[in-house]
C-alpha atoms as a PDB file:
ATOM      1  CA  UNK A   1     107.506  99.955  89.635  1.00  0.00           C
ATOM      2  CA  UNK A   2     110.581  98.796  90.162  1.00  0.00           C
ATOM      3  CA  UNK A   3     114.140 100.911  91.055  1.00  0.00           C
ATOM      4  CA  UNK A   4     116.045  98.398  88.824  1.00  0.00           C
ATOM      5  CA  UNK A   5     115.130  95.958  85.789  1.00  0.00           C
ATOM      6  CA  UNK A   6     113.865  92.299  86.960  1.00  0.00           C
ATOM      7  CA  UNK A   7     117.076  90.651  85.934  1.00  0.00           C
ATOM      8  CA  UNK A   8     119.043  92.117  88.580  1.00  0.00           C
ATOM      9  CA  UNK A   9     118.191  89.462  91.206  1.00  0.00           C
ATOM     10  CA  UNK A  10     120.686  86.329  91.416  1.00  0.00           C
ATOM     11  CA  UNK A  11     119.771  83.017  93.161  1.00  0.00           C
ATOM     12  CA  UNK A  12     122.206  80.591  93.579  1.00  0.00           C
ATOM     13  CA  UNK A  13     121.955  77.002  93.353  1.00  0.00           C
ATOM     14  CA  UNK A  14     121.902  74.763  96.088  1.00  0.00           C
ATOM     15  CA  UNK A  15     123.061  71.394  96.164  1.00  0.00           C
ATOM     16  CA  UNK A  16     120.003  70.244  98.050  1.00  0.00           C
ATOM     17  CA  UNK A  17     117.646  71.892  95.570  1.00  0.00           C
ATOM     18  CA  UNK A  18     115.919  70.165  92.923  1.00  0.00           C
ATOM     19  CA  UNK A  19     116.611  71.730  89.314  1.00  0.00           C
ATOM     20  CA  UNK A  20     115.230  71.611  85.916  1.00  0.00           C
ATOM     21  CA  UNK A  21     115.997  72.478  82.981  1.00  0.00           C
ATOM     22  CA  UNK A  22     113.557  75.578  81.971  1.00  0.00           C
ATOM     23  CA  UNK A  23     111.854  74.848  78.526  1.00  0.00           C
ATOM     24  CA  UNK A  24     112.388  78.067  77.177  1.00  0.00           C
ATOM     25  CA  UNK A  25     116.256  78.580  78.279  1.00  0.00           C
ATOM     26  CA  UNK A  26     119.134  76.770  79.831  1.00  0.00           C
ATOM     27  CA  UNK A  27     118.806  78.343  83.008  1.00  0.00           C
ATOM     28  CA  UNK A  28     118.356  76.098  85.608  1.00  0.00           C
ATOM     29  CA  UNK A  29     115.341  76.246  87.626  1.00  0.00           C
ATOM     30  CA  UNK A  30     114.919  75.816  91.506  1.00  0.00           C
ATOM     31  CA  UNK A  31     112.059  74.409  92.684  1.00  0.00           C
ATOM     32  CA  UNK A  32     112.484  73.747  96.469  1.00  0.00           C
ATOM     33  CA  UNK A  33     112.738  77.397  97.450  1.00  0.00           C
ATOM     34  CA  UNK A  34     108.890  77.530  99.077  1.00  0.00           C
ATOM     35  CA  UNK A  35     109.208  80.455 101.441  1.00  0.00           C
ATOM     36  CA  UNK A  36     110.398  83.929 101.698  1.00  0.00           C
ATOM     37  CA  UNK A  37     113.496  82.119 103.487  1.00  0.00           C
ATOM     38  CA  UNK A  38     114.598  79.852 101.698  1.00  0.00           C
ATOM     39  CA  UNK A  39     114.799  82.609  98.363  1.00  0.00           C
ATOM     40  CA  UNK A  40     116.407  84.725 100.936  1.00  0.00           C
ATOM     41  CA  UNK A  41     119.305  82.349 102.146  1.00  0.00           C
ATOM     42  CA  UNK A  42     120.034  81.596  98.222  1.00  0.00           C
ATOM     43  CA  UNK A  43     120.816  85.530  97.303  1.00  0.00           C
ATOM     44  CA  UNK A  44     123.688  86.563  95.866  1.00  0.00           C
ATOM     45  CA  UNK A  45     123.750  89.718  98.749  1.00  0.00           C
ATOM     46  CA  UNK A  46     127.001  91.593  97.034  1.00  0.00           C
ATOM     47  CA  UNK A  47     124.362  91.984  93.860  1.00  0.00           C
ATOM     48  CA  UNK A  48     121.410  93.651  95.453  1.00  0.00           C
ATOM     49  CA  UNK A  49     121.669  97.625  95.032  1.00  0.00           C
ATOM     50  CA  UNK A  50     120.308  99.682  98.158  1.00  0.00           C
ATOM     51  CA  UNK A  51     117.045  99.395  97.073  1.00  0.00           C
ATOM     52  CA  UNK A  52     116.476  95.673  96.715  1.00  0.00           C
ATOM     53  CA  UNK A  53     118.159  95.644  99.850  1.00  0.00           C
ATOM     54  CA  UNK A  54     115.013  97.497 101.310  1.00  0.00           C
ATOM     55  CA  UNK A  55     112.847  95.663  99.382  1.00  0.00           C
ATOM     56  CA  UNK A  56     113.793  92.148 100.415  1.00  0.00           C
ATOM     57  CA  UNK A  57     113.863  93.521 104.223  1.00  0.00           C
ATOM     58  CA  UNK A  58     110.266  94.615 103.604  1.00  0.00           C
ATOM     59  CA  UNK A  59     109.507  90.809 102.049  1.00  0.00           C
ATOM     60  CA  UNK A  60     111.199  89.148 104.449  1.00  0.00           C
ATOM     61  CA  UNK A  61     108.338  90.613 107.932  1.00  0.00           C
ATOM     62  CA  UNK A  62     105.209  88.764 105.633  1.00  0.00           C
ATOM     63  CA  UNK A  63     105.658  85.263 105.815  1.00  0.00           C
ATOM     64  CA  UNK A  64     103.649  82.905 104.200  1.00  0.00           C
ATOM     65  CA  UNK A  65     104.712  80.175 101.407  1.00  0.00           C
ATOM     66  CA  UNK A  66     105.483  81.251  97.620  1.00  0.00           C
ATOM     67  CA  UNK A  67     103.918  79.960  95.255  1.00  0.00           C
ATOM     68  CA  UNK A  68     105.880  76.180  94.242  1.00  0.00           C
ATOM     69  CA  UNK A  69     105.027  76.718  90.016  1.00  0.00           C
ATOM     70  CA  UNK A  70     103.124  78.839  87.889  1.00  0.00           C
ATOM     71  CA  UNK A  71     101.822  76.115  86.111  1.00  0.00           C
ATOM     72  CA  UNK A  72      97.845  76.364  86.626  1.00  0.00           C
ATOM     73  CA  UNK A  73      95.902  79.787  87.927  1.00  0.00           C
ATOM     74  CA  UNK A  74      96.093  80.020  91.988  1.00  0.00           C
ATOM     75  CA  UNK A  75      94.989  82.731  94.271  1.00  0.00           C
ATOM     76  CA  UNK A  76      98.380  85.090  95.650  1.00  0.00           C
ATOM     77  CA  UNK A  77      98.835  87.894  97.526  1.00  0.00           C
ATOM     78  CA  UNK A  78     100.878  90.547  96.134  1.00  0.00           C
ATOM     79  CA  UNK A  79     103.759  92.744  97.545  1.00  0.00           C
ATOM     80  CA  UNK A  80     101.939  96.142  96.924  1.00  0.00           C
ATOM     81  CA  UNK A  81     105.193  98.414  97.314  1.00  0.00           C
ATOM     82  CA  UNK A  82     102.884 101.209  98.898  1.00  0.00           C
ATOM     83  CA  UNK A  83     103.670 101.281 102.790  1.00  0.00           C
ATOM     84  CA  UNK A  84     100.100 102.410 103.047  1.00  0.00           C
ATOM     85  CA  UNK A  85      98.712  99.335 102.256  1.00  0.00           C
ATOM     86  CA  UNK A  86      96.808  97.702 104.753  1.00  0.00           C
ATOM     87  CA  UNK A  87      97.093  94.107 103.580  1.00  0.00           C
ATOM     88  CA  UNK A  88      99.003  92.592 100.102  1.00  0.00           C
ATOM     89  CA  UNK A  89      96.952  92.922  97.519  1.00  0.00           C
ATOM     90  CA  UNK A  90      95.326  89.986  95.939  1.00  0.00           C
ATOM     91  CA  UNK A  91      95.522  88.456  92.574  1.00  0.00           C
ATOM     92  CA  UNK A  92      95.132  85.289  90.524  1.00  0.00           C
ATOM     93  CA  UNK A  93      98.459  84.201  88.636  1.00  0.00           C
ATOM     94  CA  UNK A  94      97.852  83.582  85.065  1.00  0.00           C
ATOM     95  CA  UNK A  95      99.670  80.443  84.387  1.00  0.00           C
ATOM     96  CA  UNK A  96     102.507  80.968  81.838  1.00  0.00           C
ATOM     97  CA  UNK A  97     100.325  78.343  79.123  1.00  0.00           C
ATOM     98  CA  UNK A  98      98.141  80.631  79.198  1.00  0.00           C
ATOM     99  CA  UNK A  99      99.777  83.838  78.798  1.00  0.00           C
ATOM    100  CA  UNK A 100      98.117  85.746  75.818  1.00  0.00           C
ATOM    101  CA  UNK A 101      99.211  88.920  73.454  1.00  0.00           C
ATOM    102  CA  UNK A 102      97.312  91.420  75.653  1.00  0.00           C
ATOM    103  CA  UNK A 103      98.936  90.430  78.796  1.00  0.00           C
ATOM    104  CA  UNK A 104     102.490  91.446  79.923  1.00  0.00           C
ATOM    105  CA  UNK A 105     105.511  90.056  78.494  1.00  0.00           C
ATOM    106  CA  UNK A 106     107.828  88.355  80.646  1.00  0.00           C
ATOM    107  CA  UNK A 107     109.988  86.327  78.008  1.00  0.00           C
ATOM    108  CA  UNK A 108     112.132  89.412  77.150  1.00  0.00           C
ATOM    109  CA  UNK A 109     113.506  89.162  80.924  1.00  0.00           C
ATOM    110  CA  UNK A 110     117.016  87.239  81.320  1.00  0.00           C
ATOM    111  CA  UNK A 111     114.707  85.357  84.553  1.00  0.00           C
ATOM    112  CA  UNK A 112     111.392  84.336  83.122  1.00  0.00           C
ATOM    113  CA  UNK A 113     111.302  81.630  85.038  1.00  0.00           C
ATOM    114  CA  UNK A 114     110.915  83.751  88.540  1.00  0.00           C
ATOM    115  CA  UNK A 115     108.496  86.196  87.080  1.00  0.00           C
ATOM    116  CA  UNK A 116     104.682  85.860  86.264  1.00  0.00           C
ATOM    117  CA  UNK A 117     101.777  87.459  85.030  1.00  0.00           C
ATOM    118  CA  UNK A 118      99.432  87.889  88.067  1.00  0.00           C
ATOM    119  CA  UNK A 119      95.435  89.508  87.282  1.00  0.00           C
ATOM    120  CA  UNK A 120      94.720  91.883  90.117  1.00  0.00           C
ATOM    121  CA  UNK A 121      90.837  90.856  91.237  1.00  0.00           C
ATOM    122  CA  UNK A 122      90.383  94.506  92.161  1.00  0.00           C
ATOM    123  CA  UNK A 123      91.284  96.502  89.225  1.00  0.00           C
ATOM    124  CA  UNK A 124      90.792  94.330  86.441  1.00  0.00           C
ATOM    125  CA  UNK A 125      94.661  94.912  85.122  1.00  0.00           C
ATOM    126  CA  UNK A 126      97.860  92.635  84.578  1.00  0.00           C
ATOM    127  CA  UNK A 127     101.398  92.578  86.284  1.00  0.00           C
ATOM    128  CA  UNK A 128     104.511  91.371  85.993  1.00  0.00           C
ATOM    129  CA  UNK A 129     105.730  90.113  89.542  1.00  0.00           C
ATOM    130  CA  UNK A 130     108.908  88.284  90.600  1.00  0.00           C
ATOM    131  CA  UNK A 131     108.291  85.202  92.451  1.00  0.00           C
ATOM    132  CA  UNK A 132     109.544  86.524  96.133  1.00  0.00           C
ATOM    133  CA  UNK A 133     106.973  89.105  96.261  1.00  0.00           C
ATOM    134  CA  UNK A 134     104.191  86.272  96.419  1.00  0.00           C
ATOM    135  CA  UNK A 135     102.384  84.694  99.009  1.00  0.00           C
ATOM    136  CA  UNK A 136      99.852  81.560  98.422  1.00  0.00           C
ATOM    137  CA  UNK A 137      96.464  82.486  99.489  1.00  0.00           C
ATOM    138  CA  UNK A 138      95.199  80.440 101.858  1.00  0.00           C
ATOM    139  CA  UNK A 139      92.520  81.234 104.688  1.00  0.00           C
ATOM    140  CA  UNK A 140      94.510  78.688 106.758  1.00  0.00           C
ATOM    141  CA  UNK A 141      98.130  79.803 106.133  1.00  0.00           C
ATOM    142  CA  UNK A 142      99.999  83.032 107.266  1.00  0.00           C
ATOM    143  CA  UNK A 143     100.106  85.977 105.659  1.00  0.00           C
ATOM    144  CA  UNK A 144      95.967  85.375 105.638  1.00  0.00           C
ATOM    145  CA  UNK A 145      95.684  84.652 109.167  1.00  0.00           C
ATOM    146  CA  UNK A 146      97.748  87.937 110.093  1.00  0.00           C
ATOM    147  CA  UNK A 147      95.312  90.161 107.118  1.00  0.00           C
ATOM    148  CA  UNK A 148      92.395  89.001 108.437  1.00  0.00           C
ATOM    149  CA  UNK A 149      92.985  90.519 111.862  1.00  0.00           C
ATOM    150  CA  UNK A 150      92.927  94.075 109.817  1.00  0.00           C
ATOM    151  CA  UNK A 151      90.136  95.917 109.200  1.00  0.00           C
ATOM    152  CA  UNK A 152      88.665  95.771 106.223  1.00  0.00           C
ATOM    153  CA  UNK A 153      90.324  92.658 104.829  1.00  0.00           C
ATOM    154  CA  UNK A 154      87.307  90.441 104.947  1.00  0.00           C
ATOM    155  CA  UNK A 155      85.346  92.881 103.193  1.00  0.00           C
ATOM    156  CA  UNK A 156      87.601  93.736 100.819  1.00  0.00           C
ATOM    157  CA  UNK A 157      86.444  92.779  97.427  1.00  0.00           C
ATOM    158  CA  UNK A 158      89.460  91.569  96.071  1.00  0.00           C
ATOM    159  CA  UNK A 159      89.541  89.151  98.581  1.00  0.00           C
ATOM    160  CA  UNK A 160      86.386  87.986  98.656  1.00  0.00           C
ATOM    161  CA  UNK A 161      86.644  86.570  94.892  1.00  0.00           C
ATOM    162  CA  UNK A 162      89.989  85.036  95.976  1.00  0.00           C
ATOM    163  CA  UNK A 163      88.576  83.002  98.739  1.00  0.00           C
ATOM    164  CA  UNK A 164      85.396  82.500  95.726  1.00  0.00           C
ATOM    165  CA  UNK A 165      88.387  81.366  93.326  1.00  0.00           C
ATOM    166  CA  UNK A 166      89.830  79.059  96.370  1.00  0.00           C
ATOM    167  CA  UNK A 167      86.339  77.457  97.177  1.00  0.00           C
ATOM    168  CA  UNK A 168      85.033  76.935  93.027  1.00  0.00           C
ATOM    169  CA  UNK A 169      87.300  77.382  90.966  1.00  0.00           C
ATOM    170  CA  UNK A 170      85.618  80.411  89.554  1.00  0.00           C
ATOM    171  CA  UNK A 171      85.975  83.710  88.976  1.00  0.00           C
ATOM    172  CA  UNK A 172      83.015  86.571  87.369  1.00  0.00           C
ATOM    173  CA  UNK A 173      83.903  86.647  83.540  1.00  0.00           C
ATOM    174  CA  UNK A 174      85.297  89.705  83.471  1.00  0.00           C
ATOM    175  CA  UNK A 175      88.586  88.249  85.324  1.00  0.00           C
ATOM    176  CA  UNK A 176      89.171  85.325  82.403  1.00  0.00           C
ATOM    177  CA  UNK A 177      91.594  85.846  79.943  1.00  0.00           C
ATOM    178  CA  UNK A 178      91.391  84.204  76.565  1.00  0.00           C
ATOM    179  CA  UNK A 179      92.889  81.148  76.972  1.00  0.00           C
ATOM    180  CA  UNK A 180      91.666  80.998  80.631  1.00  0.00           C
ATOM    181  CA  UNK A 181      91.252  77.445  81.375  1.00  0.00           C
ATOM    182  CA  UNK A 182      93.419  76.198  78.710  1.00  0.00           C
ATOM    183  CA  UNK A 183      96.148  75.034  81.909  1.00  0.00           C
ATOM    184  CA  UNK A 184      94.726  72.711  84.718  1.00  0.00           C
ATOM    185  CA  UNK A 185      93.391  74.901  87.300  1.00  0.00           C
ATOM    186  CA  UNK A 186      94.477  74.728  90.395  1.00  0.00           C
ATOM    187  CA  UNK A 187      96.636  71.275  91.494  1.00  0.00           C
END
């Protein structure tokens, strides 16, 4: 999906950022980074090949907030990577507690901590996704307000069981995963 692996992106670390250590490695983790922005100022520019170069110019026109943590299952919107998409695509992210053996495996990246599992809620399938090409779904919050003037988007059945997710915390069983539930869902 991708023109180069998912370890290829560099952030740097700010001195006004909050860190932590990640469980898993001794990477440090940066948790203020929020928007498109913000990921954006911290790149290392010099390491981006042509491509990501492309990429993060095609990021950086949606804006919206990134998700904060991957901690509990929250509706996203997903950088499709087909310029005939209409709208990003939506998806729930499967919090990393509750990644299983069917799913994707994001622990053999050098970055796991900037990647998750996402569940597309149109296709039933699972995808590893760094953590720039999210948005937080939110009928209140750009990119939403933007999608919604497109047609089709409120129709669209993928994001009609987002906005289901957003409003009870539900989705049809088809969309859980084994250990769905087993992480608080959404804070």
């Amino acid at each position: 999906m991708y023109d180069s692996d998912l370890s290829d992106i560099e952030l740097f670390d700010s001195d006004a950022s909050t860190e932590e250590e990640d469980a898993g490695t001794d990477a440090l983790v940066s948790t203020s980074a929020q928007t498109i922005e913000d990921l954006f100022l911290k790149l290392n520019l010099d390491a981006l090949s042509g491509a990501d170069q492309r990429r993060w110019e095609q990021l950086l026109q949606v804006p919206g907030q990134i998700p904060p943590t991957f901690d509990y299952a929250s509706p996203v919107f997903v950088f499709p990577e087909d310029d005939d998409a209409p709208f990003w695509w939506p998806a729930i992210v499967v919090p990393h507690s509750e990644l299983d053996r069917c799913m994707p495996k994001i622990e053999s990246f050098d970055n796991p901590h900037e990647l998750c599992v996402v569940e597309y809620l149109e296709i039933l399938s699972y995808n590893i996704v760094r953590r720039e090409d999210l948005r937080v779904f939110n009928p209140t919050m750009e990119p939403y307000l933007s999608f919604s003037k497109r047609t089709g988007f409120v129709e669209d059945l993928a994001v009609r069981r987002a906005r289901d997710f957003l409003e009870t915390g539900k989705l049809p069983n088809k969309f859980k995963w084994s250990k769905w539930g087993k992480a608080n869902l959404m804070s």
